[in-house]
C-alpha atoms as a PDB file:
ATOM      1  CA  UNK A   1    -184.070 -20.756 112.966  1.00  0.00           C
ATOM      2  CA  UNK A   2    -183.661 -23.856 111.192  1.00  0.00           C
ATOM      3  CA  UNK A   3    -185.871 -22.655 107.735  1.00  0.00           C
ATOM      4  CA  UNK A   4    -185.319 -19.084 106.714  1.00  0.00           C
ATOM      5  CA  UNK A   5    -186.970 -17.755 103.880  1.00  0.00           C
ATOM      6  CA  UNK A   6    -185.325 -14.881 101.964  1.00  0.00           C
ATOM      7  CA  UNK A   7    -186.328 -12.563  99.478  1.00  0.00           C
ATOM      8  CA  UNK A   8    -183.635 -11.345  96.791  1.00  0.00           C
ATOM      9  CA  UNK A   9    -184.277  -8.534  94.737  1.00  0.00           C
ATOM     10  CA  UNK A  10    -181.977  -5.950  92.963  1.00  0.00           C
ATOM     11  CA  UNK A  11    -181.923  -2.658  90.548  1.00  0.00           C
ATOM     12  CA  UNK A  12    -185.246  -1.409  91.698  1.00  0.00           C
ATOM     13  CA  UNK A  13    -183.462   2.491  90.508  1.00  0.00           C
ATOM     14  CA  UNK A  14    -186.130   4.319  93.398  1.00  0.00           C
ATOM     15  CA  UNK A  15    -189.398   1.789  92.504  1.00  0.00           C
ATOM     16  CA  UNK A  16    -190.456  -0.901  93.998  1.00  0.00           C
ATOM     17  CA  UNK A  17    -193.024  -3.289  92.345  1.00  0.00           C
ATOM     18  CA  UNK A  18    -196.014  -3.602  94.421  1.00  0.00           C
ATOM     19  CA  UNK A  19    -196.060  -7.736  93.725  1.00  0.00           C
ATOM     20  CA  UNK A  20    -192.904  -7.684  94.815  1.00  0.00           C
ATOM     21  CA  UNK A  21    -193.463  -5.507  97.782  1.00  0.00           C
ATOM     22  CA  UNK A  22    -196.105  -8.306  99.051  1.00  0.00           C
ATOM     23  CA  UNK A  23    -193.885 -11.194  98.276  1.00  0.00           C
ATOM     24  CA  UNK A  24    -190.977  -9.736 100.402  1.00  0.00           C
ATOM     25  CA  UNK A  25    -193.746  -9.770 103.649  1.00  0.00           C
ATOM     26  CA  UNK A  26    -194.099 -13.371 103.361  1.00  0.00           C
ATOM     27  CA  UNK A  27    -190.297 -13.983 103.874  1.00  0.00           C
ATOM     28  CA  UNK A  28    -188.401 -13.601 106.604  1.00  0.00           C
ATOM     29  CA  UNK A  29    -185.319 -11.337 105.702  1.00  0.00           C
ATOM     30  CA  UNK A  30    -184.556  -9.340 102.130  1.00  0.00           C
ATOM     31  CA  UNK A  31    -181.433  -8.846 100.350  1.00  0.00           C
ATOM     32  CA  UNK A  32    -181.057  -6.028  97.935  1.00  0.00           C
ATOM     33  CA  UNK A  33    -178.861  -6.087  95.737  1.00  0.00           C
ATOM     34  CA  UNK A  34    -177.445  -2.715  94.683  1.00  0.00           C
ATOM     35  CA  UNK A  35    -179.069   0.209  92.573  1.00  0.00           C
ATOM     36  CA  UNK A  36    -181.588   1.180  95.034  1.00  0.00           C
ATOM     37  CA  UNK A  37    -182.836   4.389  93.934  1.00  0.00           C
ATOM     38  CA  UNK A  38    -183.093   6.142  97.469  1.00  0.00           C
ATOM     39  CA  UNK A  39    -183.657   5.445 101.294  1.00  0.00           C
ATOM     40  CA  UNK A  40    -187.703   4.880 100.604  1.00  0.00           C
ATOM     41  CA  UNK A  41    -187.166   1.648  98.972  1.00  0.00           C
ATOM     42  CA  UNK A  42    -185.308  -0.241 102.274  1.00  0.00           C
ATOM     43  CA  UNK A  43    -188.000   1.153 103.839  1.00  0.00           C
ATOM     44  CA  UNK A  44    -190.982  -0.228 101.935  1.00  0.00           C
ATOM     45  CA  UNK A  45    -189.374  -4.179 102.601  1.00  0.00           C
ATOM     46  CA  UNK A  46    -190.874  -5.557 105.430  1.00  0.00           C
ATOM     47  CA  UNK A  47    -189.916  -8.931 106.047  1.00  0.00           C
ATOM     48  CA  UNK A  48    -191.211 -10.878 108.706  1.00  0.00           C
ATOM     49  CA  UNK A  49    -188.398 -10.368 110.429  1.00  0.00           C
ATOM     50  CA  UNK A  50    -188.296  -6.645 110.044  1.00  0.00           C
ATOM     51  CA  UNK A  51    -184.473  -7.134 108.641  1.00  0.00           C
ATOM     52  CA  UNK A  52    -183.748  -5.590 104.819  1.00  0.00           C
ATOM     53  CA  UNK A  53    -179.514  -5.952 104.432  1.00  0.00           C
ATOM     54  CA  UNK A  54    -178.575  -4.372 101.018  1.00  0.00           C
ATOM     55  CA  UNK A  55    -175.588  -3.274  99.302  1.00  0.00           C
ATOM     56  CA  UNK A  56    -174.498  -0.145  96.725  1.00  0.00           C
ATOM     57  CA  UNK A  57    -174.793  -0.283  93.197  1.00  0.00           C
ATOM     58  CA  UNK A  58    -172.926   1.708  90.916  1.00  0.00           C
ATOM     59  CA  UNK A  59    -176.028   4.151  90.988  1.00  0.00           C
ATOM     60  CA  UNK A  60    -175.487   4.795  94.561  1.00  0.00           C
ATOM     61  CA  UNK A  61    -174.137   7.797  94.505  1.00  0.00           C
ATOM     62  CA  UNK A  62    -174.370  11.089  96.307  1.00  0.00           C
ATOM     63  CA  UNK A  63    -175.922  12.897  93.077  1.00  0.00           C
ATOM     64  CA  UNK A  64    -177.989  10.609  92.016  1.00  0.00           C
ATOM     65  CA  UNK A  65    -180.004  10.065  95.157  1.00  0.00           C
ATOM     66  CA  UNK A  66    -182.022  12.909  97.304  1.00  0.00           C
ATOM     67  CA  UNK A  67    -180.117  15.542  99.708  1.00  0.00           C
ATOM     68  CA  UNK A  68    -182.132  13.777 102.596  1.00  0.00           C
ATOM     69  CA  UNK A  69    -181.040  10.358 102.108  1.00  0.00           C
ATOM     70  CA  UNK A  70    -177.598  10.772 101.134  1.00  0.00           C
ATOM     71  CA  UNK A  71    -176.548   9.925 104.796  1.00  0.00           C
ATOM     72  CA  UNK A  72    -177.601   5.883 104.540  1.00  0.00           C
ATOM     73  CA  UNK A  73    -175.117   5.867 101.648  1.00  0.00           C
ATOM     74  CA  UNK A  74    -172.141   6.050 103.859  1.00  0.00           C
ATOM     75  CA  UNK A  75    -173.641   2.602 105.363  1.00  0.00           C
ATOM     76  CA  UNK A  76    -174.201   0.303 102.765  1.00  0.00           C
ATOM     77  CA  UNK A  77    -171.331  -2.061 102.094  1.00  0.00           C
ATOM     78  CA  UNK A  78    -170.102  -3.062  98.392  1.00  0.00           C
ATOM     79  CA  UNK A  79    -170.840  -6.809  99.167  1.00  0.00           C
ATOM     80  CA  UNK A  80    -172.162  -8.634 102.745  1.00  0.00           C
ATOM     81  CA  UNK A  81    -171.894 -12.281 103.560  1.00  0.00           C
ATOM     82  CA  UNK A  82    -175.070 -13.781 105.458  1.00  0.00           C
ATOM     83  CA  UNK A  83    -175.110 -16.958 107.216  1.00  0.00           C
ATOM     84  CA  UNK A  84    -177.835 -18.898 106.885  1.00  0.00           C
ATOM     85  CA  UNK A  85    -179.191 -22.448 107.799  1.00  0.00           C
ATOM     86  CA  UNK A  86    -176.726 -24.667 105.300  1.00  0.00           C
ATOM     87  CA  UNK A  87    -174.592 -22.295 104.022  1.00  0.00           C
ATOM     88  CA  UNK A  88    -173.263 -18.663 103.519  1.00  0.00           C
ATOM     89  CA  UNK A  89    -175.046 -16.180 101.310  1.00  0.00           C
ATOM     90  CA  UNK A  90    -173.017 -13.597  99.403  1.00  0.00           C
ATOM     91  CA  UNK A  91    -174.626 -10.154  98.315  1.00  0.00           C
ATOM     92  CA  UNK A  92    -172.714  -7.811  95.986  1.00  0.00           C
ATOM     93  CA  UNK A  93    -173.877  -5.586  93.354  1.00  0.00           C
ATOM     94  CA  UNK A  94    -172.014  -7.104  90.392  1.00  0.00           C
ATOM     95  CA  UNK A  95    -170.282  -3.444  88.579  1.00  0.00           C
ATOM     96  CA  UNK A  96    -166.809  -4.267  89.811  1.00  0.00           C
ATOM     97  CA  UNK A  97    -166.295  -7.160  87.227  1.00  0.00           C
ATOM     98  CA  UNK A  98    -166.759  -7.102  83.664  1.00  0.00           C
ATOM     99  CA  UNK A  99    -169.824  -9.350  82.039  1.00  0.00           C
ATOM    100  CA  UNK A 100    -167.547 -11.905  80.181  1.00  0.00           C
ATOM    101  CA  UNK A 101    -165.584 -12.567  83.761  1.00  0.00           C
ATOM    102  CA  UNK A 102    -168.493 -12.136  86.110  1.00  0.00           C
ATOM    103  CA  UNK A 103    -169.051 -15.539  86.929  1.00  0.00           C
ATOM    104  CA  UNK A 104    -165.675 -17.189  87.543  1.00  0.00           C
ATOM    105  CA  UNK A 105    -164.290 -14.090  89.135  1.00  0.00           C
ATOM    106  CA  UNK A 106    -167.627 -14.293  91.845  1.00  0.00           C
ATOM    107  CA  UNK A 107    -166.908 -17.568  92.857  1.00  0.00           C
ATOM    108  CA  UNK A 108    -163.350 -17.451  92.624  1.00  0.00           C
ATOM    109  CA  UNK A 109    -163.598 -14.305  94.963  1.00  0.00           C
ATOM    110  CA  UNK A 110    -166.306 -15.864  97.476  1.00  0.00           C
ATOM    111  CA  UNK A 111    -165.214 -19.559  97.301  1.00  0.00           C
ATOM    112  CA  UNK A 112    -166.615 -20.227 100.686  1.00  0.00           C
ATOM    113  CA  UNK A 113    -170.427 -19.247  99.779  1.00  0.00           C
ATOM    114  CA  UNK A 114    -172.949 -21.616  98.628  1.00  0.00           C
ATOM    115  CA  UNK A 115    -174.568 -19.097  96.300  1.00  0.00           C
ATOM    116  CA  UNK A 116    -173.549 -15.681  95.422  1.00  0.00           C
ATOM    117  CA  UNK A 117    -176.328 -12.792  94.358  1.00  0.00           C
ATOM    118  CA  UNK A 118    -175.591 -10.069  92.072  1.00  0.00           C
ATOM    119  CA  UNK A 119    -177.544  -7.173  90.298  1.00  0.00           C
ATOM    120  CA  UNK A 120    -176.083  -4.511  87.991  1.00  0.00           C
ATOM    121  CA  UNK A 121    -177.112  -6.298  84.484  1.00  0.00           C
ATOM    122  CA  UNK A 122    -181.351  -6.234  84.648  1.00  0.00           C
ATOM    123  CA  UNK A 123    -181.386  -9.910  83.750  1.00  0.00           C
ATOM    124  CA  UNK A 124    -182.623 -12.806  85.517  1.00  0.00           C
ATOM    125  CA  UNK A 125    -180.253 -15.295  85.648  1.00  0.00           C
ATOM    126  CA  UNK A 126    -179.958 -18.663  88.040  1.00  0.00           C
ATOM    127  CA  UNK A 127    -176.884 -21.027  87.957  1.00  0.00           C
ATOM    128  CA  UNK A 128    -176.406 -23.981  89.990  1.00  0.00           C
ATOM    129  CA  UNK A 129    -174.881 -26.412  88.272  1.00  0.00           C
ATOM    130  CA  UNK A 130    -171.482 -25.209  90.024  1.00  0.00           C
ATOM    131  CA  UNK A 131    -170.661 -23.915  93.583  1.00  0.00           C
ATOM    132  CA  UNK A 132    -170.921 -21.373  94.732  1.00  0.00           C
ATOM    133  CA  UNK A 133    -174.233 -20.759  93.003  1.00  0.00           C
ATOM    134  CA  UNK A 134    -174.657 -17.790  90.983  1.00  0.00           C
ATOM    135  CA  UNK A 135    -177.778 -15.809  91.527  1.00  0.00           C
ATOM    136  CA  UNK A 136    -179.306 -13.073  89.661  1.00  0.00           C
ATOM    137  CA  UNK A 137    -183.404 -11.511  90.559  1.00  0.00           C
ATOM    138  CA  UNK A 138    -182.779  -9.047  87.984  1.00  0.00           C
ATOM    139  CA  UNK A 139    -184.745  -5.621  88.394  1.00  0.00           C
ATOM    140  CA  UNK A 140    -187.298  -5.052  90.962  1.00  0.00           C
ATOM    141  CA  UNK A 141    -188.359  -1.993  89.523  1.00  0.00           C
ATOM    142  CA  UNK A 142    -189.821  -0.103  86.074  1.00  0.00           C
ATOM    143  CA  UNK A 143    -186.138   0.087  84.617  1.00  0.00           C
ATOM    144  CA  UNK A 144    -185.316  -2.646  82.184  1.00  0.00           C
ATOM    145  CA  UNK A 145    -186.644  -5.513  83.377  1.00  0.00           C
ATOM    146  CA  UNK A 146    -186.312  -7.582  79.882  1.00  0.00           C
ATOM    147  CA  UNK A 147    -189.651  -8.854  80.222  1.00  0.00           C
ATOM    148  CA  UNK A 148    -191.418  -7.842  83.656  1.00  0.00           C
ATOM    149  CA  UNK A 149    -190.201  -6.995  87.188  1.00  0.00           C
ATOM    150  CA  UNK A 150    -188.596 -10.121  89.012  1.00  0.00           C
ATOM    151  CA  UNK A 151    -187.221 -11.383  91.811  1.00  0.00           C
ATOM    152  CA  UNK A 152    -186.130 -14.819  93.886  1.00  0.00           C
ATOM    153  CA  UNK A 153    -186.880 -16.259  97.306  1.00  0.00           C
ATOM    154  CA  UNK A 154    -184.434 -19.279  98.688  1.00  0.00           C
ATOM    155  CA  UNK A 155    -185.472 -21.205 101.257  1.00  0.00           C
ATOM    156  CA  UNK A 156    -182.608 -21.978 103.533  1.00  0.00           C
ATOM    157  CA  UNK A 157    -182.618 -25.388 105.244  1.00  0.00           C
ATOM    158  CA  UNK A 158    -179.540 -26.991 107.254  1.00  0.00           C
ATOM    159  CA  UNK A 159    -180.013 -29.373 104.361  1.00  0.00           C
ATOM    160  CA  UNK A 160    -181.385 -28.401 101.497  1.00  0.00           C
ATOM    161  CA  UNK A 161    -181.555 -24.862  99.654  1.00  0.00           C
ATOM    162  CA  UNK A 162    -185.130 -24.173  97.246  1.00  0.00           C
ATOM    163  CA  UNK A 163    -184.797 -20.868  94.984  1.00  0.00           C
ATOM    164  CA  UNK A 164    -187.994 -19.677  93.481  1.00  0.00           C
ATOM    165  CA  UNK A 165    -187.902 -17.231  90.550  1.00  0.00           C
ATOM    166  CA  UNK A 166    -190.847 -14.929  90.441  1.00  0.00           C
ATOM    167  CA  UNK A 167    -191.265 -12.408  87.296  1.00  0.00           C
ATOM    168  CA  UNK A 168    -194.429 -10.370  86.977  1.00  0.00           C
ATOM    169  CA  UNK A 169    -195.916  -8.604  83.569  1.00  0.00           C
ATOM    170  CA  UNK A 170    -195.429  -5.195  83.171  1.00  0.00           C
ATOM    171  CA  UNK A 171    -199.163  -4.467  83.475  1.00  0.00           C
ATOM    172  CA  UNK A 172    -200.573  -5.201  86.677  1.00  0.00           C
ATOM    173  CA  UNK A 173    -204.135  -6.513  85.539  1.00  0.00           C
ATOM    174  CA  UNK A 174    -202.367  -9.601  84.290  1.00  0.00           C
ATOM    175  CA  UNK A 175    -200.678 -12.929  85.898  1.00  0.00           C
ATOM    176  CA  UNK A 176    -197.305 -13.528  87.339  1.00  0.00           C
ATOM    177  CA  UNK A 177    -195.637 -16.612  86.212  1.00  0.00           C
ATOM    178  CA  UNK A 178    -193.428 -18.297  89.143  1.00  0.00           C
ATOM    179  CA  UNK A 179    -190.623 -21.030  88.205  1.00  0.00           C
ATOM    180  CA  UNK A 180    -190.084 -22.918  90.855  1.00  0.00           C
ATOM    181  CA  UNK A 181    -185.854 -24.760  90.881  1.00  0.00           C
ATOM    182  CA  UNK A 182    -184.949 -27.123  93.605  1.00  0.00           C
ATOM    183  CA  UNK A 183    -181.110 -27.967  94.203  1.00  0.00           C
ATOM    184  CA  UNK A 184    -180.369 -31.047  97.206  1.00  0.00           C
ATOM    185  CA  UNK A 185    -178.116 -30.543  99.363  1.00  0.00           C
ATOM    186  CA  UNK A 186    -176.861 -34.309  98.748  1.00  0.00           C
ATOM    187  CA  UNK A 187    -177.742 -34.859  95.342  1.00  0.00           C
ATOM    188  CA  UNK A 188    -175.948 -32.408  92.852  1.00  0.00           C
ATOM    189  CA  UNK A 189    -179.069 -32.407  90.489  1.00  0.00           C
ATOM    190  CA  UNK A 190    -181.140 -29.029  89.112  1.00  0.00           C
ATOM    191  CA  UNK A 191    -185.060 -29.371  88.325  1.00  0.00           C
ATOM    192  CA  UNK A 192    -187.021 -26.935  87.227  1.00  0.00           C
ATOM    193  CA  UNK A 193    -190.999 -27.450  87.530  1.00  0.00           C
ATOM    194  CA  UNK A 194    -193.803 -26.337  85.537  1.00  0.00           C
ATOM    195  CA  UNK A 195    -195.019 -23.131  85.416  1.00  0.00           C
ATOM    196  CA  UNK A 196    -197.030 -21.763  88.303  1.00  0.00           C
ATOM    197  CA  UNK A 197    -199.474 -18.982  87.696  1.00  0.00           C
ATOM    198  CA  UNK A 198    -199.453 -16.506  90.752  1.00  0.00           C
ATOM    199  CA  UNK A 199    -202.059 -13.680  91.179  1.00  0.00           C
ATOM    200  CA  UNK A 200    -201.435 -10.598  90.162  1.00  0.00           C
ATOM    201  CA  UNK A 201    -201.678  -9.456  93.941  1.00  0.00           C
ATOM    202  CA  UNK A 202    -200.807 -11.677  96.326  1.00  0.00           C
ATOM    203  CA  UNK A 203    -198.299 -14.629  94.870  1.00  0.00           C
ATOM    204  CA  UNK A 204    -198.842 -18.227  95.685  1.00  0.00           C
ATOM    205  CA  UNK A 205    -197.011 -19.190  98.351  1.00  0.00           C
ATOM    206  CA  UNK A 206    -195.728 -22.635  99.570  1.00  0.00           C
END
């Protein structure tokens, strides 16, 4: 496919947001990013293309998840590397670097990526005025989301990448706010575009 888009979302700790769960069913493939919470989770994503890839977060552990599920832990990898129309997508949960470090120790570990996701801190977080990118949805879930459960689609093109940043209010009777950033593939320039209001329910989608 020549346009791919993917839904990134991390932390979710065993819930899902139910905007969130929508928004992943108009993409094509999800990413999760560590701290899953338990098998139930993967299983709620249902992209378009019916694939979820994920990776372990610190919280992925045999204790901390249910008897019956422990079995999927033994699958997930600590970080995956997707291709994708333009460039190489990098998944990994974020714990095995420390905060101040993060960033240059990402990129200088996946040099070859385009953009690099990682979870672990709660906070959404986008940074493209470098390569690889640096990409964080924050949490998916009820557990610290610093403001509202989030998340990020990209929009993979053979020449141009498009991340949208979606973060929804903690109560569901009110309105999602979407920010939409566009990086060119040619032209090393970030924008970011007026707010967006999405429904509650069903986000806008374009």
């Amino acid at each position: 496919m020549d346009r791919l888009r993917v839904a990134i979302l991390s932390d979710t700790h065993g819930a899902l947001d139910a905007r969130i769960q929508e928004l992943v069913s108009q993409c094509d493939l999800a990413m999760h990013g560590g701290d899953i919470g338990h098998a139930a989770i993967l299983a709620q994503l249902q992209p378009r293309l019916g694939r979820v890839l994920a990776v372990f977060g610190n919280n992925d552990v045999a204790r901390k998840w249910p008897e019956e599920d422990r079995q999927l832990l033994v699958h997930l990898p600590e970080w995956l590397d997707q291709p994708l129309p333009g460039g190489h997508l990098v998944v990994i949960h974020g714990h095995q670097t420390n905060a101040r470090d993060r960033h240059r120790l990402l990129r200088g570990r996946f040099p070859h990526a385009r953009a690099i996701v990682y979870g672990h801190s709660h906070r959404l977080l986008l940074e493209v005025d470098a390569r690889p990118w640096i990409l964080n949805p924050g949490a998916a879930g009820r557990s610290r989301t610093h403001g509202g459960p989030s998340c990020m689609v990209l929009t993979a093109t053979p020449m141009e990448w498009q991340v949208e940043t979606y973060r929804y209010p903690l109560s569901l009777s009110n309105q999602g706010v979407r920010y939409t950033c566009q990086h060119e593939h040619t032209q090393p320039q970030f924008s970011q575009a007026a707010q967006i209001a999405a429904p509650s329910g069903r986000s806008r989608d374009r």
